[in-house]
N, C-alpha and C. Protein backbone atom coordinates (compact mmCIF):
# COMPACT_ATOMS: atom_id res chain seq x y z
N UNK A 1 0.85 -1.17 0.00
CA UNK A 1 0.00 0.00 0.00
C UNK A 1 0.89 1.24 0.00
N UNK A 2 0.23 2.50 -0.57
CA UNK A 2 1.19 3.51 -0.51
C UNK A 2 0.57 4.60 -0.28
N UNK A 3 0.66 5.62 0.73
CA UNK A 3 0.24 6.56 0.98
C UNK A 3 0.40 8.04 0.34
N UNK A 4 -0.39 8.66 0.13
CA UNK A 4 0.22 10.03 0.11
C UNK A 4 -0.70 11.42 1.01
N UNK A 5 -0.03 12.37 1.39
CA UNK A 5 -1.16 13.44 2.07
C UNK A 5 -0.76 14.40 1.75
N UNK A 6 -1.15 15.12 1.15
CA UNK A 6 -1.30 16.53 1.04
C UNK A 6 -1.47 17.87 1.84
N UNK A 7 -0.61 18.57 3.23
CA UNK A 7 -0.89 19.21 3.79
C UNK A 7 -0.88 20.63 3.79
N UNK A 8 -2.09 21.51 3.87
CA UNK A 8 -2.09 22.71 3.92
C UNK A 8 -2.31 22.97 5.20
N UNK A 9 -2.07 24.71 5.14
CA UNK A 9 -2.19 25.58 6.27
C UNK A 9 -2.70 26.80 5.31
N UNK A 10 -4.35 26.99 6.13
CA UNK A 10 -5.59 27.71 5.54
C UNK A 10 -5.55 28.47 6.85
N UNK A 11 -6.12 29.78 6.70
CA UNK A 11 -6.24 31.08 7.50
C UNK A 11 -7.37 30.54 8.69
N UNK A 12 -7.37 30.48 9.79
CA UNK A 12 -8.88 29.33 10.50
C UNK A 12 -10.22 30.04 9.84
N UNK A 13 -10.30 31.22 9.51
CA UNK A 13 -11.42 31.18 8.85
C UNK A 13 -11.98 31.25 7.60
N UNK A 14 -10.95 30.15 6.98
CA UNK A 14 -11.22 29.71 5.33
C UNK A 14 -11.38 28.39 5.61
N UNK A 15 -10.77 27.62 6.61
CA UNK A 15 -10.95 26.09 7.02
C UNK A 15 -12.34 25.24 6.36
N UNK A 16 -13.66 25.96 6.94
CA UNK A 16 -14.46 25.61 6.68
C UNK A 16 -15.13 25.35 5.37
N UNK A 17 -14.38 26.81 4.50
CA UNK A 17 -14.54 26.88 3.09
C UNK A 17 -13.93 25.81 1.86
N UNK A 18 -12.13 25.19 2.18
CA UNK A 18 -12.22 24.50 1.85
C UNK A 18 -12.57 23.03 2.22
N UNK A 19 -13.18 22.90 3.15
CA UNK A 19 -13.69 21.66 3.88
C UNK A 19 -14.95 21.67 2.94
N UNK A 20 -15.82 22.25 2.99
CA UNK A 20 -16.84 22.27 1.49
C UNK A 20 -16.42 22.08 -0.01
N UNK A 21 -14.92 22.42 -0.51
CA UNK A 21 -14.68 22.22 -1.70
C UNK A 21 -14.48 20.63 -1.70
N UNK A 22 -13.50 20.21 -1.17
CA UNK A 22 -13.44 18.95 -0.99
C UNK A 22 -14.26 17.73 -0.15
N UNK A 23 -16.19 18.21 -0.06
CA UNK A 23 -17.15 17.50 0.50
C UNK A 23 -17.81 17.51 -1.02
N UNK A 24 -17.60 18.82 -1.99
CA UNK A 24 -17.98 18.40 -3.30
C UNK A 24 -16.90 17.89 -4.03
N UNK A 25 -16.41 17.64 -4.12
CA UNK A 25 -14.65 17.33 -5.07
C UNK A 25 -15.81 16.46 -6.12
N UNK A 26 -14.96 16.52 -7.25
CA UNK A 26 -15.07 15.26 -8.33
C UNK A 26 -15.38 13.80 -8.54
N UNK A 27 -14.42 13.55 -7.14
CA UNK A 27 -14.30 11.92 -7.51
C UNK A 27 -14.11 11.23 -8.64
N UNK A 28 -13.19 12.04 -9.12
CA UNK A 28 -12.60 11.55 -10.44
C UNK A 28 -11.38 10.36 -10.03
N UNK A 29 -10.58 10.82 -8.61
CA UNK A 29 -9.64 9.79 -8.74
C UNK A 29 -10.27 9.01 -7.65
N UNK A 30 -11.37 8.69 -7.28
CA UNK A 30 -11.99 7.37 -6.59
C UNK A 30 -12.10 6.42 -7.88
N UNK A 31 -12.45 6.68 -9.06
CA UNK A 31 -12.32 5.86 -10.39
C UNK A 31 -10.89 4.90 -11.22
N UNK A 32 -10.43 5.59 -10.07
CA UNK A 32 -8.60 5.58 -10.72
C UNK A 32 -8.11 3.79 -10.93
N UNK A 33 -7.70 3.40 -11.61
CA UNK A 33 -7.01 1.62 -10.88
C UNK A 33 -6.16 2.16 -10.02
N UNK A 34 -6.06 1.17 -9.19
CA UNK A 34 -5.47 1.27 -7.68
C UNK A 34 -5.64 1.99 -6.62
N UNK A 35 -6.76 2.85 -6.54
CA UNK A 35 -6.72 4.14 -5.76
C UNK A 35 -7.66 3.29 -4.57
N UNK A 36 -7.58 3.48 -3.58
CA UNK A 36 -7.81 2.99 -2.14
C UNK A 36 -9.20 3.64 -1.64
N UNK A 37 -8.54 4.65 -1.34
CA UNK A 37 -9.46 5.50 -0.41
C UNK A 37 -8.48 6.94 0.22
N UNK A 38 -10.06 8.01 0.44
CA UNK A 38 -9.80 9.76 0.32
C UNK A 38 -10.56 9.96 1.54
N UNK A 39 -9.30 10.39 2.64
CA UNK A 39 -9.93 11.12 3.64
C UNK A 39 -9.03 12.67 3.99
N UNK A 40 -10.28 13.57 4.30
CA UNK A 40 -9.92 14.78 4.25
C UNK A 40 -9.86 15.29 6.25
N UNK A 41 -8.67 15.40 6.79
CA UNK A 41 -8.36 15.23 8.07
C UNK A 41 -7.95 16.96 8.60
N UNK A 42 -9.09 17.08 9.57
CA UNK A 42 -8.62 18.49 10.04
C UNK A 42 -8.01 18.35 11.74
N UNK A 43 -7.12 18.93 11.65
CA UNK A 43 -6.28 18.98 13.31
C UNK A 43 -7.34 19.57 14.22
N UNK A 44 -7.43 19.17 15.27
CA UNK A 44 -8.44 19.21 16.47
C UNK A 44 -7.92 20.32 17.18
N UNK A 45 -6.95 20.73 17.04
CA UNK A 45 -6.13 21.18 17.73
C UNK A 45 -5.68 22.78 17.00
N UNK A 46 -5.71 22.82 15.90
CA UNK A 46 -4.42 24.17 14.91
C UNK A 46 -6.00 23.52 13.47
N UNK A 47 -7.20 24.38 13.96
CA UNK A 47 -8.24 23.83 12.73
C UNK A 47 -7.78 24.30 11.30
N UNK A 48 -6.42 25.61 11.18
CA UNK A 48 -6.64 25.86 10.09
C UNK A 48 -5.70 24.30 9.25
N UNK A 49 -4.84 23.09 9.82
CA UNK A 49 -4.59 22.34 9.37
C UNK A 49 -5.38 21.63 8.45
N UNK A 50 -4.89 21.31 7.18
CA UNK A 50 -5.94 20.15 6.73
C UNK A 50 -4.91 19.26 6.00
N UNK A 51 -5.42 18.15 5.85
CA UNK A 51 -4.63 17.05 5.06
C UNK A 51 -5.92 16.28 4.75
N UNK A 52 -4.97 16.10 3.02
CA UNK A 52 -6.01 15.36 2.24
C UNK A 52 -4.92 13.71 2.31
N UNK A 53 -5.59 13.09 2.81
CA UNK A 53 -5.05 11.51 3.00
C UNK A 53 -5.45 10.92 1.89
N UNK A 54 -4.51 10.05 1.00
CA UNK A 54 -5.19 9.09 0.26
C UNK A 54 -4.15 8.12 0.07
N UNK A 55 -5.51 6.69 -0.22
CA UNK A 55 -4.26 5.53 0.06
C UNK A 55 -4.10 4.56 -1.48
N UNK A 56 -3.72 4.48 -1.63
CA UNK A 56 -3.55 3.26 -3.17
C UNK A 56 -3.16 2.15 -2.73
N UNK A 57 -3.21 1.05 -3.91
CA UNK A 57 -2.90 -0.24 -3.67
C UNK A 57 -1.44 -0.07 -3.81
N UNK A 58 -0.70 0.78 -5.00
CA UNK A 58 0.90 1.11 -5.39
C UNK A 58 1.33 2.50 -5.72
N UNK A 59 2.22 2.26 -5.49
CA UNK A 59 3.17 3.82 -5.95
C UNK A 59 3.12 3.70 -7.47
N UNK A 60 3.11 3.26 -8.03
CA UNK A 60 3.08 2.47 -9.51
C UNK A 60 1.72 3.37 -9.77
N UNK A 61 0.24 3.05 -8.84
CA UNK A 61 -0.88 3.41 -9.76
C UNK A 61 -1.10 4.69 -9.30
N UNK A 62 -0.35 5.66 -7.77
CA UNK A 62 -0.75 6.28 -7.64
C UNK A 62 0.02 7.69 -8.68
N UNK A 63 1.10 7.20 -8.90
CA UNK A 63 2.05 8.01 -10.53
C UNK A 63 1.46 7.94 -11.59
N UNK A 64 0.48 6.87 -12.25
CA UNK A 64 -0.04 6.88 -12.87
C UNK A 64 -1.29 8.12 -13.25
N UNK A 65 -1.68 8.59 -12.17
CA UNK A 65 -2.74 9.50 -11.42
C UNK A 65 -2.41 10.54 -11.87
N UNK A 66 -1.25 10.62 -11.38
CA UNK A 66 -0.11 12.61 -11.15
C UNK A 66 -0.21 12.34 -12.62
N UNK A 67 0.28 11.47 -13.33
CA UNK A 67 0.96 11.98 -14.55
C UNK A 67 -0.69 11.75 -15.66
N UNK A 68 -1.29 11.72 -15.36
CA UNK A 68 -2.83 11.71 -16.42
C UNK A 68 -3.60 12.91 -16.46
N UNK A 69 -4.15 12.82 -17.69
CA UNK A 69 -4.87 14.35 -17.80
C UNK A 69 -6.38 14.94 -16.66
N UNK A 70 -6.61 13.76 -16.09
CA UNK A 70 -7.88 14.00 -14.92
C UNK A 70 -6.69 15.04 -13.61
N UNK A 71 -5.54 14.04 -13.35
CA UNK A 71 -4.84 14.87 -12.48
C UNK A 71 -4.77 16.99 -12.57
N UNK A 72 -4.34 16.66 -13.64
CA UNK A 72 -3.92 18.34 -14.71
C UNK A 72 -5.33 18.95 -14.56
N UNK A 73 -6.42 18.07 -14.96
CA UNK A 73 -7.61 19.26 -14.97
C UNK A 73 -8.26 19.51 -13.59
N UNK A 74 -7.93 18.66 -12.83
CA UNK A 74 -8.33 18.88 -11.36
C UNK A 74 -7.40 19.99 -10.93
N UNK A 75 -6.07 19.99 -10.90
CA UNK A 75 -5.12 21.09 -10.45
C UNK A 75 -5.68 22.25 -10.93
N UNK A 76 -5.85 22.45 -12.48
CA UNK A 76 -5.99 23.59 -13.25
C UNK A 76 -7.13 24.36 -12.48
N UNK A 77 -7.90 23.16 -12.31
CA UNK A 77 -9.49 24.28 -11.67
C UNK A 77 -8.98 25.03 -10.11
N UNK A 78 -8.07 23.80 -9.73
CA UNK A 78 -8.05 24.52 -8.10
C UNK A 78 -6.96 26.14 -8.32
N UNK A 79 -6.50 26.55 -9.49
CA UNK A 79 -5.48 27.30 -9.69
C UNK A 79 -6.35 28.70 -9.85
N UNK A 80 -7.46 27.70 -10.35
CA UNK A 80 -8.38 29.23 -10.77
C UNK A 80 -9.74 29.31 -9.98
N UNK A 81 -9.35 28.90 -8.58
CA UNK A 81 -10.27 29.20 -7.51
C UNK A 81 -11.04 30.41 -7.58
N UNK A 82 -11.65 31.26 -7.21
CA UNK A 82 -12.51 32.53 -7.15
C UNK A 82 -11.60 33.21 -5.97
N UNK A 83 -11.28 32.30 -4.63
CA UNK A 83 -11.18 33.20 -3.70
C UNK A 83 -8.98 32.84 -3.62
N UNK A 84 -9.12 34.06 -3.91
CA UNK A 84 -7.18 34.32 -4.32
C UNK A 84 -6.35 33.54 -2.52
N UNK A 85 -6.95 34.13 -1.72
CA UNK A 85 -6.54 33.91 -0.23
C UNK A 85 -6.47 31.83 -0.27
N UNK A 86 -7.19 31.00 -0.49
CA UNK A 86 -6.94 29.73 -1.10
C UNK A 86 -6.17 29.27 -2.13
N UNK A 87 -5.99 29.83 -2.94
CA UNK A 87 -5.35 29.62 -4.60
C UNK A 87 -3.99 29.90 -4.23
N UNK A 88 -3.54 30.55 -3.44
CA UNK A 88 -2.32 30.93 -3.40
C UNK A 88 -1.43 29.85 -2.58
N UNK A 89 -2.05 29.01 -1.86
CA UNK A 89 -1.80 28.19 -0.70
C UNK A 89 -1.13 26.90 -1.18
N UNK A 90 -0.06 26.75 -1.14
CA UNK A 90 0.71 25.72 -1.78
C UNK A 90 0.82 24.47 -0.51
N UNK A 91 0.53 23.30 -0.81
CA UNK A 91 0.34 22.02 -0.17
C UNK A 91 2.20 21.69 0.06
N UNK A 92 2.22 21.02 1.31
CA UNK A 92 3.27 20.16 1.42
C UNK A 92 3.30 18.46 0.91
N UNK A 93 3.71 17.88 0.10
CA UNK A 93 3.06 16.43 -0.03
C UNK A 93 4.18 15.98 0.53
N UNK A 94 3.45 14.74 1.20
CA UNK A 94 4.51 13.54 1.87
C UNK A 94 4.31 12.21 0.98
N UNK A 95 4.56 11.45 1.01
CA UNK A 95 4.67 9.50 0.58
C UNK A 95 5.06 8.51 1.34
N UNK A 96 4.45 7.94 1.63
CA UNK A 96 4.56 6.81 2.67
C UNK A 96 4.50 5.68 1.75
N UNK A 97 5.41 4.55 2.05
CA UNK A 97 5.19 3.32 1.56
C UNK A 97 4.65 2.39 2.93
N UNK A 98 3.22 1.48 2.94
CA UNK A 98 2.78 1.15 4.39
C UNK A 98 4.08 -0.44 4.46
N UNK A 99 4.21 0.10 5.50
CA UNK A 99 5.62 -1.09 5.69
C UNK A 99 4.63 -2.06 6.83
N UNK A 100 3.96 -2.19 7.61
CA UNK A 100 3.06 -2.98 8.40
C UNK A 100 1.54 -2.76 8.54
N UNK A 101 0.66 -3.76 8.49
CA UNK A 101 -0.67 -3.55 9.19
C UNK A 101 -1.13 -4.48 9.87
C-alpha cells in the first residue's frame, strides 16, 4: 500500500470553506485503478490544518494519477479558484510506503 497526504495551512477562517470544496470534489480519482481511499483530516487542535489523506494499492498506480490528464484538470481548476486567499496556498506532499498492518 502507498500513501500520500497533502498538507495545507488555511487562514482558521477559510478552514471551513475549503472543507466544502473537498465534501464536493469530483471523484474523479476514486475511479482511478489502484486508488484505495480519500480522507480529508482536520487537526483538532491548529483547525486551520488540513490534510487530504489518500491511500492506493501502489506507488506504480498512484504516478499513474499525477501523470494523467484528470490529475492536470483537477489542479488547473483549483489554480483558478474565485477566492485568491486559497489559490495561493501551496500544499506540502509527503509518501509513505505502508511497511506494516
Amino acid at each position: 500500500m502507498y500513501i500520500v497526504q497533502s498538507i495545507v495551512q488555511v487562514p482558521e477562517h477559510k478552514a471551513e470553506e475549503l472543507v466544502e470544496v473537498y465534501r464536493n470534489r469530483s471523484r474523479s480519482v476514486d475511479r482511478q485503478p489502484g486508488f484505495v481511499s480519500f480522507q480529508l483530516l482536520q487537526s483538532e487542535t491548529t483547525p486551520g490544518e488540513l490534510i487530504v489523506h489518500m491511500s492506493w494499492d501502489t506507488k506504480e498506480s498512484y504516478m499513474t494519477w499525477v501523470q494523467g490528464s484528470d490529475f492536470k484538470r483537477i489542479h488547473e481548476l483549483e489554480s483558478n479558484y474565485p477566492d485568491q486567499e486559497l489559490t495561493d496556498i501551496k500544499p506540502s506532499v509527503r509518501r509513505y510506503l505502508v511497511r506494516a498492518e
